[in-house]
C-alpha atoms as a PDB file:
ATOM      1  CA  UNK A   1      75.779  92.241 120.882  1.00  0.00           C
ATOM      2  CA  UNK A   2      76.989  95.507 122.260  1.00  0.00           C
ATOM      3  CA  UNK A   3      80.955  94.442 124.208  1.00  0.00           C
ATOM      4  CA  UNK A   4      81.901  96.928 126.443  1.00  0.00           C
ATOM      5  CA  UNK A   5      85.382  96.949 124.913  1.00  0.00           C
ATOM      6  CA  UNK A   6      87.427 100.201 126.362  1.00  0.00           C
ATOM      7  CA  UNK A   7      90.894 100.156 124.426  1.00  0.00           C
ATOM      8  CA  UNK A   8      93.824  98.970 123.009  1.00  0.00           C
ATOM      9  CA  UNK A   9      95.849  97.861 126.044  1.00  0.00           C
ATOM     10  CA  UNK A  10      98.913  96.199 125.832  1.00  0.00           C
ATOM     11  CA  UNK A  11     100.958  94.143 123.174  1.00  0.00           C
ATOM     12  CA  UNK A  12     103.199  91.032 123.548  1.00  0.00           C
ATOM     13  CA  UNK A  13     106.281  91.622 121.330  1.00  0.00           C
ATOM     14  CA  UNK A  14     109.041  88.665 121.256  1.00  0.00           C
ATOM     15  CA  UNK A  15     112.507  89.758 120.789  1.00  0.00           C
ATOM     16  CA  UNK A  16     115.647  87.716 120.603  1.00  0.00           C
ATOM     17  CA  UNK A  17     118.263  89.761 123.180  1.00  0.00           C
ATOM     18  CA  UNK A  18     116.059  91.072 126.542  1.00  0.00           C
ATOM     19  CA  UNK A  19     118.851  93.232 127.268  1.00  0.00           C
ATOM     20  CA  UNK A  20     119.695  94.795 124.126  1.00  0.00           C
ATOM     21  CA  UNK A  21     116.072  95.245 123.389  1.00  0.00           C
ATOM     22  CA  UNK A  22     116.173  96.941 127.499  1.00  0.00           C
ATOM     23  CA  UNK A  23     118.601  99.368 126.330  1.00  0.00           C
ATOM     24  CA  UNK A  24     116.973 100.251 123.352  1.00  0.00           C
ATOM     25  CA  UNK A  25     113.113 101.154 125.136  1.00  0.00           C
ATOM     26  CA  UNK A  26     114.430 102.351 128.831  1.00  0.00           C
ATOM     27  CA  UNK A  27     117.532 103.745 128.525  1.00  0.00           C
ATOM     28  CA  UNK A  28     116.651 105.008 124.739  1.00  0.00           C
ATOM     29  CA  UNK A  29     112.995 105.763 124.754  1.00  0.00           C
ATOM     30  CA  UNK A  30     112.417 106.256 128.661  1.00  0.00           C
ATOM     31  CA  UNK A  31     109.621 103.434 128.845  1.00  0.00           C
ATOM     32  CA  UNK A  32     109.197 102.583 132.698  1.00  0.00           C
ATOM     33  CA  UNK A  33     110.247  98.914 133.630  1.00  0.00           C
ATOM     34  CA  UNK A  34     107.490  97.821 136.150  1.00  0.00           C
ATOM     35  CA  UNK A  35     109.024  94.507 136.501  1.00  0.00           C
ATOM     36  CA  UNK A  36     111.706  92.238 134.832  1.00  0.00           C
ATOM     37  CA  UNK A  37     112.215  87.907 134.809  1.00  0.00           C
ATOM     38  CA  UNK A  38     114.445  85.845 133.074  1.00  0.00           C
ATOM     39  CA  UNK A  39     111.992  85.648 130.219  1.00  0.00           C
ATOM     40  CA  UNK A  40     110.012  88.926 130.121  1.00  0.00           C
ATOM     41  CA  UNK A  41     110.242  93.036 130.672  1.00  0.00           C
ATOM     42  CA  UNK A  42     107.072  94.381 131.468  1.00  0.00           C
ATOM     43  CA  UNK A  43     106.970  97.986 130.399  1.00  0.00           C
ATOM     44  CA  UNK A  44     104.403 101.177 130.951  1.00  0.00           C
ATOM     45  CA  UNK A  45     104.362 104.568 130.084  1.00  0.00           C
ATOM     46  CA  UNK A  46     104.455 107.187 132.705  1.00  0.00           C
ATOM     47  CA  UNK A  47     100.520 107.807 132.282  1.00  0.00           C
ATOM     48  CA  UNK A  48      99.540 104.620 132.788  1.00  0.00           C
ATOM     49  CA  UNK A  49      97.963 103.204 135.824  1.00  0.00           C
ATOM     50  CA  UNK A  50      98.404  99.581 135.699  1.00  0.00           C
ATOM     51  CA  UNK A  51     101.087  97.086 135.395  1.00  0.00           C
ATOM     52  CA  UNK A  52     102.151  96.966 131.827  1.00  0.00           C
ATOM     53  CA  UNK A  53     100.880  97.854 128.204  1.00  0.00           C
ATOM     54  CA  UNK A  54     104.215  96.438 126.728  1.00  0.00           C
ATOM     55  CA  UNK A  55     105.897  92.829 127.007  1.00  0.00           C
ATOM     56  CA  UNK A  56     109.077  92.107 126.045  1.00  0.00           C
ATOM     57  CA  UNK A  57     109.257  88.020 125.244  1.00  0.00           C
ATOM     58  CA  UNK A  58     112.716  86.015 124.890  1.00  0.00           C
ATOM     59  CA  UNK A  59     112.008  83.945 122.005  1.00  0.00           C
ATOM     60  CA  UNK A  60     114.490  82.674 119.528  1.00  0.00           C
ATOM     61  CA  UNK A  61     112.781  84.713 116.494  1.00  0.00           C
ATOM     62  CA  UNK A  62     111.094  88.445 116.418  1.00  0.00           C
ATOM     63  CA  UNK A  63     107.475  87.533 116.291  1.00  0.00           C
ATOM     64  CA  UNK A  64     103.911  89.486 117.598  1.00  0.00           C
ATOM     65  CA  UNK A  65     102.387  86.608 120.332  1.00  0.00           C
ATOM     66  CA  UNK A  66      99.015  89.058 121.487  1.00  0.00           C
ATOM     67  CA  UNK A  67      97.483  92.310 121.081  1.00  0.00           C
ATOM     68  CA  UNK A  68      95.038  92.464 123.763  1.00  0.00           C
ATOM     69  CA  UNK A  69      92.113  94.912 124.973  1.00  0.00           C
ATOM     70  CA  UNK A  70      90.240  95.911 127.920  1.00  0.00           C
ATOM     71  CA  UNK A  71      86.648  94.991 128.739  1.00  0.00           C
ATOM     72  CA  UNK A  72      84.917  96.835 131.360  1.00  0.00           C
ATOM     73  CA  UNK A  73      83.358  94.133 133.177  1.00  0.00           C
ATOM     74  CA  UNK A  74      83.886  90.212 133.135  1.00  0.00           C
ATOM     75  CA  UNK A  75      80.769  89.456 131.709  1.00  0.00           C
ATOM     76  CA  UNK A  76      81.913  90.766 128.305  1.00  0.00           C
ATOM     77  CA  UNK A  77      84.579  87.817 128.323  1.00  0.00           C
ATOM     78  CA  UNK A  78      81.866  85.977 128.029  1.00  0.00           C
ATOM     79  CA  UNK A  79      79.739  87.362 126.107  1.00  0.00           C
ATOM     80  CA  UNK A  80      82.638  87.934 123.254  1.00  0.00           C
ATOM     81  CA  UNK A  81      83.735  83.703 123.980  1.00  0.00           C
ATOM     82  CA  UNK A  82      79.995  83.267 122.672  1.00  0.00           C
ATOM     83  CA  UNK A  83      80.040  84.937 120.158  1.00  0.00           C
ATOM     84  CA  UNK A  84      83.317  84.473 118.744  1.00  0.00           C
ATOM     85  CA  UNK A  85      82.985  80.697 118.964  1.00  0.00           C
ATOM     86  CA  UNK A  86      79.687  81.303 117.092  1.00  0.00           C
ATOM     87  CA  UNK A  87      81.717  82.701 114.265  1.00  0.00           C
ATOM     88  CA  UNK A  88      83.952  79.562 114.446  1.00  0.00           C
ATOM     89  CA  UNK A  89      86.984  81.311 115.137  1.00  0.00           C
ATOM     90  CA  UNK A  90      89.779  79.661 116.786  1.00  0.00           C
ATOM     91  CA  UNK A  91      90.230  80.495 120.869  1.00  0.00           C
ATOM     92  CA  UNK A  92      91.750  79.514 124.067  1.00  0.00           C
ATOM     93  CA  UNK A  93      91.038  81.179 127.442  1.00  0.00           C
ATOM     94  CA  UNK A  94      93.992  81.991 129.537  1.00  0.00           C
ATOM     95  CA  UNK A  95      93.062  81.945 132.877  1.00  0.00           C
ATOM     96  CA  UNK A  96      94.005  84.086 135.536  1.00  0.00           C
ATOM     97  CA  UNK A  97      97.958  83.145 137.091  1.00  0.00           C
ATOM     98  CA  UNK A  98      98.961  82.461 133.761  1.00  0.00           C
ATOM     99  CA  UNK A  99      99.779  85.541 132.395  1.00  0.00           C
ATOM    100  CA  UNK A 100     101.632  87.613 135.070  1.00  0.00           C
ATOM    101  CA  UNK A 101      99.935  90.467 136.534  1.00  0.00           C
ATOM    102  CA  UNK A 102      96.554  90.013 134.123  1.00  0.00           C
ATOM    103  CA  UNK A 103      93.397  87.854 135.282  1.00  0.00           C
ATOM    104  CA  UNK A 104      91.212  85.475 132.892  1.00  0.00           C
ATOM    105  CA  UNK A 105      91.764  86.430 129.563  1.00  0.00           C
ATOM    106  CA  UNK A 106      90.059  85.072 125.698  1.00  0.00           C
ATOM    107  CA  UNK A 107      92.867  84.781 122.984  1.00  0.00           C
ATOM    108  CA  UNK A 108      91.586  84.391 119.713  1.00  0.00           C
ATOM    109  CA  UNK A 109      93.163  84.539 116.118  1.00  0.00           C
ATOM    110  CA  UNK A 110      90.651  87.193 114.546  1.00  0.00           C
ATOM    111  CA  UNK A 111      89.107  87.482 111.396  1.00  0.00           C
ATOM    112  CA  UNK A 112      92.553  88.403 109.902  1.00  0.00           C
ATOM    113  CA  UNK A 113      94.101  85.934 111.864  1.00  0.00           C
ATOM    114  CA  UNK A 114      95.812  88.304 113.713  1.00  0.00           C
ATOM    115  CA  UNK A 115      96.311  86.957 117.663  1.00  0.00           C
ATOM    116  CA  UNK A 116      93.887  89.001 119.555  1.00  0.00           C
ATOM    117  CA  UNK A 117      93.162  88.960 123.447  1.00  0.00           C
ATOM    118  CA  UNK A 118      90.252  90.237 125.350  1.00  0.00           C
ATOM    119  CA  UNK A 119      90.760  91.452 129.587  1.00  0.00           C
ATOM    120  CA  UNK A 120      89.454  93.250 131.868  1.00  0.00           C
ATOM    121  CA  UNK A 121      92.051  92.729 135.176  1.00  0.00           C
ATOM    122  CA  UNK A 122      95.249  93.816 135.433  1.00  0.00           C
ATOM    123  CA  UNK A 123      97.029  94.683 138.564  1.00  0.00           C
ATOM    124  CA  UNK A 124      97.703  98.164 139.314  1.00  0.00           C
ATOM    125  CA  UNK A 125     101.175 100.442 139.114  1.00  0.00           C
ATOM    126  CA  UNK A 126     101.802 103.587 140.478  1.00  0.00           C
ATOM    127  CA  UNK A 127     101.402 106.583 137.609  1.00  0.00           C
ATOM    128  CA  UNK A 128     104.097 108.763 137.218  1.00  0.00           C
ATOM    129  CA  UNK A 129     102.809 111.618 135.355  1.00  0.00           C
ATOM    130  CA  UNK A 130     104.003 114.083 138.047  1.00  0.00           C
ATOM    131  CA  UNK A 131     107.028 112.257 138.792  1.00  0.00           C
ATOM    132  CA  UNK A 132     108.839 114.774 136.487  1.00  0.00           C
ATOM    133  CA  UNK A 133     112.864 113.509 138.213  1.00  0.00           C
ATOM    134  CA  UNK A 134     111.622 110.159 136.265  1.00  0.00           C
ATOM    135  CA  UNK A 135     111.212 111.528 132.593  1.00  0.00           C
ATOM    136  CA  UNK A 136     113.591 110.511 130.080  1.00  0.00           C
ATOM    137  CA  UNK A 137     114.015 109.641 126.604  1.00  0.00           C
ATOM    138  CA  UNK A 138     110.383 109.923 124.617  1.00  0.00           C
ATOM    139  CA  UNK A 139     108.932 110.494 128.123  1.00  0.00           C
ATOM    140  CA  UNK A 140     106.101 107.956 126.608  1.00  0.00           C
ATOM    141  CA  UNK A 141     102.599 108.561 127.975  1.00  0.00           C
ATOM    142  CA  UNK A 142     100.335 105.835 127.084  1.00  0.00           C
ATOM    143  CA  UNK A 143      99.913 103.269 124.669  1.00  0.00           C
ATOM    144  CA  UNK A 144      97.311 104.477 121.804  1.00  0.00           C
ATOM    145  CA  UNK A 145      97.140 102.065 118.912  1.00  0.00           C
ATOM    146  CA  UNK A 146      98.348  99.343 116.884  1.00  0.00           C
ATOM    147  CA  UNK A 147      97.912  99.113 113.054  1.00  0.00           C
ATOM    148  CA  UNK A 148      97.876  96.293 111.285  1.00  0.00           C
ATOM    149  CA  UNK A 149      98.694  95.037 107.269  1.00  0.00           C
ATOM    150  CA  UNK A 150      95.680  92.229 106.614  1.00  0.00           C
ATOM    151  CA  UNK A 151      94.939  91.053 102.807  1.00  0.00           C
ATOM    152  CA  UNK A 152      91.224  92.053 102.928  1.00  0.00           C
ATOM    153  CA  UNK A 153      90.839  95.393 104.556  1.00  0.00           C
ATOM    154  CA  UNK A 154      87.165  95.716 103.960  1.00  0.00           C
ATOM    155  CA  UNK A 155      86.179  92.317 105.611  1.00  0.00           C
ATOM    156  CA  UNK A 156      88.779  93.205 109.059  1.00  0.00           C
ATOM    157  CA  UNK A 157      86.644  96.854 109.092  1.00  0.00           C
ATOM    158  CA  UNK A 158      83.401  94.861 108.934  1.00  0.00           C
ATOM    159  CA  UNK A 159      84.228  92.576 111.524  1.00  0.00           C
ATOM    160  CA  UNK A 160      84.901  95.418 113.869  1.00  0.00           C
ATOM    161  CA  UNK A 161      82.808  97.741 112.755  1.00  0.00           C
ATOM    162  CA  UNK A 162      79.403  96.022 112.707  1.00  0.00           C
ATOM    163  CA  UNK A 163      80.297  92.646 114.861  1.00  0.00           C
ATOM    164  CA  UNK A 164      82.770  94.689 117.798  1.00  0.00           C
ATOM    165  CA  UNK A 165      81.196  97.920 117.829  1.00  0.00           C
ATOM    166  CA  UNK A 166      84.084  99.909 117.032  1.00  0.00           C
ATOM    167  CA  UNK A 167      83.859 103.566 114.859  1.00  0.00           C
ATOM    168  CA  UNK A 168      85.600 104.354 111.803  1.00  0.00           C
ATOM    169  CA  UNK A 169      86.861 108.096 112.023  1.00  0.00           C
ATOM    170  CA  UNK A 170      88.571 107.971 108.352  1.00  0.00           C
ATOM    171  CA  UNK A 171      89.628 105.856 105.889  1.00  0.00           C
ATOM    172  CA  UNK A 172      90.724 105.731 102.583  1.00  0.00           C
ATOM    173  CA  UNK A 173      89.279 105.256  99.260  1.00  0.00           C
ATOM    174  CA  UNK A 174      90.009 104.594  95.782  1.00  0.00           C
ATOM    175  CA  UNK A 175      88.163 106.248  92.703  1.00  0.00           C
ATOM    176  CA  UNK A 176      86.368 102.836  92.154  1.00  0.00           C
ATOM    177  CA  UNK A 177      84.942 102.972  95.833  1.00  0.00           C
ATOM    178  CA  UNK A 178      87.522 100.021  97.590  1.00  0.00           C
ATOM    179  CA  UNK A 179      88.506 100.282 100.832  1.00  0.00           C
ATOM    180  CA  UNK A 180      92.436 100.765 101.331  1.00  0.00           C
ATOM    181  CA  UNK A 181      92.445 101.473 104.952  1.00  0.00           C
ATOM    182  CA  UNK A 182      90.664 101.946 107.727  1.00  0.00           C
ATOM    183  CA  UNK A 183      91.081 103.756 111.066  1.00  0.00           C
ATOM    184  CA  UNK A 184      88.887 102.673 113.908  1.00  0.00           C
ATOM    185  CA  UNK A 185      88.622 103.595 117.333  1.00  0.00           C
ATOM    186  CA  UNK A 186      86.781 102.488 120.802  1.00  0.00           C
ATOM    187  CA  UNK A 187      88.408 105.147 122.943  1.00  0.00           C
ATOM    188  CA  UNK A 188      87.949 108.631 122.022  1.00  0.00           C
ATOM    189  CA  UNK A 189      90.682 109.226 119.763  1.00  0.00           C
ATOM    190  CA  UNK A 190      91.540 108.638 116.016  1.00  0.00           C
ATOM    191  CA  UNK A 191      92.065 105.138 116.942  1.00  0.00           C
ATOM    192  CA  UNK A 192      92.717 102.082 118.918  1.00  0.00           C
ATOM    193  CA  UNK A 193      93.239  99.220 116.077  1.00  0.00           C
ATOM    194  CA  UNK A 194      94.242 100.600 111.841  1.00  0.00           C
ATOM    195  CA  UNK A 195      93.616  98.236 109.211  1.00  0.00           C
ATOM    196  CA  UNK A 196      95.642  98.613 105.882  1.00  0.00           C
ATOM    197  CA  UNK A 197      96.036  96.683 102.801  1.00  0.00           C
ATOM    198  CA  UNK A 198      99.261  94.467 102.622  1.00  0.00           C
ATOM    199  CA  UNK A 199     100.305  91.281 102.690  1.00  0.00           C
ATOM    200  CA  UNK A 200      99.104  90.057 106.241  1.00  0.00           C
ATOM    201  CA  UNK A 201      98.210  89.373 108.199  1.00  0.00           C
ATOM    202  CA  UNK A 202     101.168  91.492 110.147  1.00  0.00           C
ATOM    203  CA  UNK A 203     101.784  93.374 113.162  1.00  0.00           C
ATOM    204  CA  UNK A 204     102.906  96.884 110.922  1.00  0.00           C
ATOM    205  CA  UNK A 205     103.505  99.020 114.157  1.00  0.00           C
ATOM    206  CA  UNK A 206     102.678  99.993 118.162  1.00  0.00           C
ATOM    207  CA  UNK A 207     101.386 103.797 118.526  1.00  0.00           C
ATOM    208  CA  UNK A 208     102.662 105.259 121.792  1.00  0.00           C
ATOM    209  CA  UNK A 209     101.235 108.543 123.040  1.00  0.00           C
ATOM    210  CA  UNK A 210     103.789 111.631 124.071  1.00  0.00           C
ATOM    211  CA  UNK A 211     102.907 114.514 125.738  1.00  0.00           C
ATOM    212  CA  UNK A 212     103.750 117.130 122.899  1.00  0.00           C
ATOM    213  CA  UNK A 213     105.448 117.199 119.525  1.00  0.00           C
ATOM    214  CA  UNK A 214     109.061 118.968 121.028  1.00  0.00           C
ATOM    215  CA  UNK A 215     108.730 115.184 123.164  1.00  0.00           C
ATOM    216  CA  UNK A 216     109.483 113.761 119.352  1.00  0.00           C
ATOM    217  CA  UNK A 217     112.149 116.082 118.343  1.00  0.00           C
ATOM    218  CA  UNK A 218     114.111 115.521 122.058  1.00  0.00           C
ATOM    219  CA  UNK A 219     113.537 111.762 121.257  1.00  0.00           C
ATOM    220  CA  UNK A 220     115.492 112.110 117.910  1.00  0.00           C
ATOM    221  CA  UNK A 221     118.330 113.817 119.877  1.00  0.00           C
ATOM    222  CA  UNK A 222     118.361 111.227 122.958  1.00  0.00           C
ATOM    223  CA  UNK A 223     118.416 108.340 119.881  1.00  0.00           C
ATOM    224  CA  UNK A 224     121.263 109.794 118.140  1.00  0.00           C
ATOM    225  CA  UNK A 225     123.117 110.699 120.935  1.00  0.00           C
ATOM    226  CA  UNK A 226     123.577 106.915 122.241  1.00  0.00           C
ATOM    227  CA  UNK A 227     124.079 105.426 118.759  1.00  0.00           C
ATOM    228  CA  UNK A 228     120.419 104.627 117.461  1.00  0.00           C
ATOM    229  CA  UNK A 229     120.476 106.876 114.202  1.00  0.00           C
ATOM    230  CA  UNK A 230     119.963 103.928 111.970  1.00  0.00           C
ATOM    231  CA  UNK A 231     116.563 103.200 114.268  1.00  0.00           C
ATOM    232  CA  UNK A 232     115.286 106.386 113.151  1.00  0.00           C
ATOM    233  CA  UNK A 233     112.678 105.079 109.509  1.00  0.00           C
ATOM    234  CA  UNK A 234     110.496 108.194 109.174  1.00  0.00           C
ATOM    235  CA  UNK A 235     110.203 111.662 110.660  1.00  0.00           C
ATOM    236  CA  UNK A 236     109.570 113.896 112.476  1.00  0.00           C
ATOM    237  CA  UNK A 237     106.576 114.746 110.674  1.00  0.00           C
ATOM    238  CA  UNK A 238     102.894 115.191 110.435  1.00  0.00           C
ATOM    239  CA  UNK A 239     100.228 113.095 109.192  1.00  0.00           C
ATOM    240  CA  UNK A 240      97.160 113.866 107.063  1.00  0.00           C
ATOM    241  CA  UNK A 241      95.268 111.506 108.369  1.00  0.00           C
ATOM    242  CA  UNK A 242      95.034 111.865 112.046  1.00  0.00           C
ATOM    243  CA  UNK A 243      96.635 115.222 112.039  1.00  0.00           C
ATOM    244  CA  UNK A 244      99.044 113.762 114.365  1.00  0.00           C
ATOM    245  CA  UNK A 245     102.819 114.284 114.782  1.00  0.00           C
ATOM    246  CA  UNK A 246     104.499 111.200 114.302  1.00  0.00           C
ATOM    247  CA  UNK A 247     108.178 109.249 114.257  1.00  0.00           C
ATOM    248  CA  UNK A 248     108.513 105.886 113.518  1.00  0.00           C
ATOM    249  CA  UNK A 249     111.560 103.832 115.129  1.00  0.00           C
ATOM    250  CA  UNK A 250     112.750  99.637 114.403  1.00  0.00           C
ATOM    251  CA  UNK A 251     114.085  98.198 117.582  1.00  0.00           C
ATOM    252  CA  UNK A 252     116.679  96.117 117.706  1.00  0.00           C
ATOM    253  CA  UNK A 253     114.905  92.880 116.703  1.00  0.00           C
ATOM    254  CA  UNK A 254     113.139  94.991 113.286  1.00  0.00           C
ATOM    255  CA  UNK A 255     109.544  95.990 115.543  1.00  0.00           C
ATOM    256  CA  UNK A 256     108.632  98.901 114.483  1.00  0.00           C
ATOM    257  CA  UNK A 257     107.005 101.870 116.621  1.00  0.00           C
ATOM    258  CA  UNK A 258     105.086 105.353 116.288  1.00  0.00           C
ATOM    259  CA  UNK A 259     105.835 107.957 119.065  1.00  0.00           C
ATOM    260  CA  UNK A 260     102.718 110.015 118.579  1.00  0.00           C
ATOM    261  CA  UNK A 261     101.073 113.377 119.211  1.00  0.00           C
ATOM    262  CA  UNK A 262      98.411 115.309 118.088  1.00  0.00           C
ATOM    263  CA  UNK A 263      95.444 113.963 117.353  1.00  0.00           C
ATOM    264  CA  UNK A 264      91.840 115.046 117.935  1.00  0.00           C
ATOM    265  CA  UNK A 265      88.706 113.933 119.721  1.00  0.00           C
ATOM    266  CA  UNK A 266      86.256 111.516 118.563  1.00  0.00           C
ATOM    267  CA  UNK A 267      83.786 111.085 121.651  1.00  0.00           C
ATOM    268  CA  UNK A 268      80.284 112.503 119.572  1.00  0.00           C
ATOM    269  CA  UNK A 269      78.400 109.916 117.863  1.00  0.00           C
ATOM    270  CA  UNK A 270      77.650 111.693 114.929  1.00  0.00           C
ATOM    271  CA  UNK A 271      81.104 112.346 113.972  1.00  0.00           C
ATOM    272  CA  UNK A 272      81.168 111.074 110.364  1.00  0.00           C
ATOM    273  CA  UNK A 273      84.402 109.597 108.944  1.00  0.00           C
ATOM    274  CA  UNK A 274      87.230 111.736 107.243  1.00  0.00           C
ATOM    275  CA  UNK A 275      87.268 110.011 103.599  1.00  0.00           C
ATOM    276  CA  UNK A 276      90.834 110.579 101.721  1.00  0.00           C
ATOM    277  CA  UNK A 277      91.343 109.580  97.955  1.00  0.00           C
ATOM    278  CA  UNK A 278      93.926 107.151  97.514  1.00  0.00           C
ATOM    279  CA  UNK A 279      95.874 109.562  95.338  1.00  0.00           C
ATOM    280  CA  UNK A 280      95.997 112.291  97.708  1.00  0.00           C
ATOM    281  CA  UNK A 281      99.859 112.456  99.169  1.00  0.00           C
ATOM    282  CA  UNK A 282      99.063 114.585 101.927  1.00  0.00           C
ATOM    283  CA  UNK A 283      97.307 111.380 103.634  1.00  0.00           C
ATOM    284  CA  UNK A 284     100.821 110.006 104.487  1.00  0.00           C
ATOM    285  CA  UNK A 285     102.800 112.960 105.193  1.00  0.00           C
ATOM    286  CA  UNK A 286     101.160 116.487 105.299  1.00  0.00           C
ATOM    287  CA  UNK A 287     104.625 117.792 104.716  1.00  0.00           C
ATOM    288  CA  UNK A 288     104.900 116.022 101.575  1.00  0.00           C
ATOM    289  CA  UNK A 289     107.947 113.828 102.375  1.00  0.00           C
ATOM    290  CA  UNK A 290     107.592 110.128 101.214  1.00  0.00           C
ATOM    291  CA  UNK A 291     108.470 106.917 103.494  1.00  0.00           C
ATOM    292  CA  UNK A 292     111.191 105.081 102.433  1.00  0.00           C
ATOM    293  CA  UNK A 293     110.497 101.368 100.739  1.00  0.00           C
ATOM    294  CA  UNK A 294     111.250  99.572 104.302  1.00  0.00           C
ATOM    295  CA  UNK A 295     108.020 101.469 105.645  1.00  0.00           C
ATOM    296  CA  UNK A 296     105.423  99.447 103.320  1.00  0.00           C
ATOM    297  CA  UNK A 297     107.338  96.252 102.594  1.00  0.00           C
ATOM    298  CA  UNK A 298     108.804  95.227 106.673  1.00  0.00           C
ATOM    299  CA  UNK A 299     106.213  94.416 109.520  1.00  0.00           C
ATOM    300  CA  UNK A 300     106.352  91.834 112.027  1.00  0.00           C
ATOM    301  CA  UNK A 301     104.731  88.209 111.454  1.00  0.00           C
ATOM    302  CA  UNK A 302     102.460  87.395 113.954  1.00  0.00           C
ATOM    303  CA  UNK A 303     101.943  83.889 116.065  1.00  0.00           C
ATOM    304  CA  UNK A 304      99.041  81.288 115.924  1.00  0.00           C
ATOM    305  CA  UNK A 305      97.220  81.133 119.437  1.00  0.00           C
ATOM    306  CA  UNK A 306      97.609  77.839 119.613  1.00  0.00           C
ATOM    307  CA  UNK A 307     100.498  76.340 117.678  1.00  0.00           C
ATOM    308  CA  UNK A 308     102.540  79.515 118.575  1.00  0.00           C
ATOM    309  CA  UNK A 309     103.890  78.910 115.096  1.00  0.00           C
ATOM    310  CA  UNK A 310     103.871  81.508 112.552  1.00  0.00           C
ATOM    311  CA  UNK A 311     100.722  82.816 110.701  1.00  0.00           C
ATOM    312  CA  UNK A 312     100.481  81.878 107.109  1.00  0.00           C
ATOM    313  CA  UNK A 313     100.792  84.933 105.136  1.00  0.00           C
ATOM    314  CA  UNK A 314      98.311  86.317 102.229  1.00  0.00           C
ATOM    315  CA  UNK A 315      98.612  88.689  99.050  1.00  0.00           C
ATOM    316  CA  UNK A 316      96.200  91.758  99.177  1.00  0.00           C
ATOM    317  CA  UNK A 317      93.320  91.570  97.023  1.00  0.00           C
ATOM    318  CA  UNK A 318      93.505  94.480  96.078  1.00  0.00           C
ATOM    319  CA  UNK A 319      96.940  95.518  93.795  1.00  0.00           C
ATOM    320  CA  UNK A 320      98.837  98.447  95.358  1.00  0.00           C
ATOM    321  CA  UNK A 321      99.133 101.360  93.106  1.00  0.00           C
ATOM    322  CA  UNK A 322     101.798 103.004  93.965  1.00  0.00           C
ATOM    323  CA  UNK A 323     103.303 103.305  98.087  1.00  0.00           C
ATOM    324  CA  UNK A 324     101.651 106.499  98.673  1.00  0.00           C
ATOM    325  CA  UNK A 325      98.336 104.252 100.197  1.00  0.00           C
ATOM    326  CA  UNK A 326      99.783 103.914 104.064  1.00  0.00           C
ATOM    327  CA  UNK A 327     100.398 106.074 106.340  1.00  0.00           C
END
């Protein structure tokens, strides 16, 4: 089957304090707050056309409860329901006036077991892009990916690869020919949804698009300025892989998110993927700085669809070398 799946769209992150975790990505970071309850912030960058691509849950622990995509067209919903149920995964649909400001929508814990959720209606929001007096912090664009930590990085590129339909643009490689990681995309960019050998399955970080890499170094500024030094984990710096300017920030409940720039287009079908050895250090950091330990052992668990308790967690199959295999 060919889904007409577009993007990454949104992710549901539970924190523990709404308004310390409200400080942290509008005042801090400059998100946009379309809309706020008791329970939930609904954030958006100022690209973005439609209501959210960030939730902020109350919840008594930090936890992952979705990462969803958009379908173009309701048919795919189901389409991918009979499919997925053909692969015996577990699923619930969610219809629409459930979820606040998103019609019917397929939850499923994936192939990982990572809580994935398929859409195609959200309701609208103004874009802001030219509303310059509104920039602040980050000045955050767009959500552009989320990568994950799974124990079997080869089967979760499978799955997507040859089952979803999404590309591979590079990946990484040992000398014996296993797969490490895995960058895959649906949109035409580097990528919508990273796989990468850990224990998993885990929520490792959100990708958030800026408009240009002196957007990173004013973030750093704007962070330290109002006290969040200590959020600061890696960068400024560029990747290898990707090519992109990165910076990677823990919120106040441990979450961790990439503001992002840089990358390069993927939109012609005979691209071939960008293959890095597993011992080559410019993959994580072109510059040749290393992540700290934090960066490859902390990630955020991730909730069953249906228990909303807690995902079992699994050793890698394959044994890490040495911590130079993320990025």
């Amino acid at each position: 089957m060919n889904f007409s799946i577009i993007r990454v769209a949104r992710t549901i992150l539970n924190v523990t304090d709404l308004d310390k975790s409200r400080a942290f990505y509008v005042d801090a970071l400059g998100f946009i707050e379309t809309e706020r309850t008791d329970e939930h912030i609904y954030l958006r960058g100022l690209e973005e056309a439609h209501h959210h691509s960030l939730i902020l849950q109350k919840a008594e622990n930090p936890s992952v409860e979705a990462i969803g995509y958009k379908v173009e067209k309701e048919e795919d919903l189901n389409e991918l329901e009979i499919f997925l149920k053909s692969k015996g995964m577990k699923m619930k649909w969610m219809e629409a006036g459930t979820q606040h400001a998103l019609g019917r929508t397929l939850r499923v814990q994936d192939i990982s077991g990572l809580p994935m959720e398929f859409f195609c209606k959200m309701d609208k929001a103004e874009r802001l892009l030219q509303r310059f007096d509104l920039h602040r912090g980050s000045r955050v664009q767009r959500i552009d990916h989320v990568n994950c930590s799974v124990p079997n990085v080869q089967k979760a590129h499978d799955f997507y690869v040859k089952e979803l339909g999404f590309v591979c643009s590079e990946d990484t490689i040992d000398e014996a020919g296993h797969l490490w990681a895995t960058w895959l995309h649906r949109k035409q960019t580097v990528h919508d949804q990273a796989f990468m050998n850990g224990v998993g399955p885990k929520l490792h970080h959100i990708g958030f698009w800026l408009p240009d890499p002196l957007a990173i170094i004013h973030a750093c500024d704007v962070l330290a300025s109002l006290g969040y030094a200590q959020s600061i984990e890696r960068g400024p710096g560029r990747h290898g892989l990707s090519n992109a300017f990165f910076l990677y920030l823990r919120d106040p409940d441990g979450h961790r998110i990439e503001l992002y720039n840089g990358d390069y287009l993927t939109s012609d079908p005979d691209n071939e993927p960008i293959h890095w050895d597993l011992d080559d250090p410019r993959r994580q950091t072109f510059w040749g700085a290393k992540a700290p330990d934090s960066w490859f052992d902390e990630a955020s668990v991730v909730l069953d669809i249906i228990t909303r308790e807690e995902v079992l967690l699994e050793d890698p199959i394959l044994e890490k070398k040495k911590p130079e295999f993320m990025i």
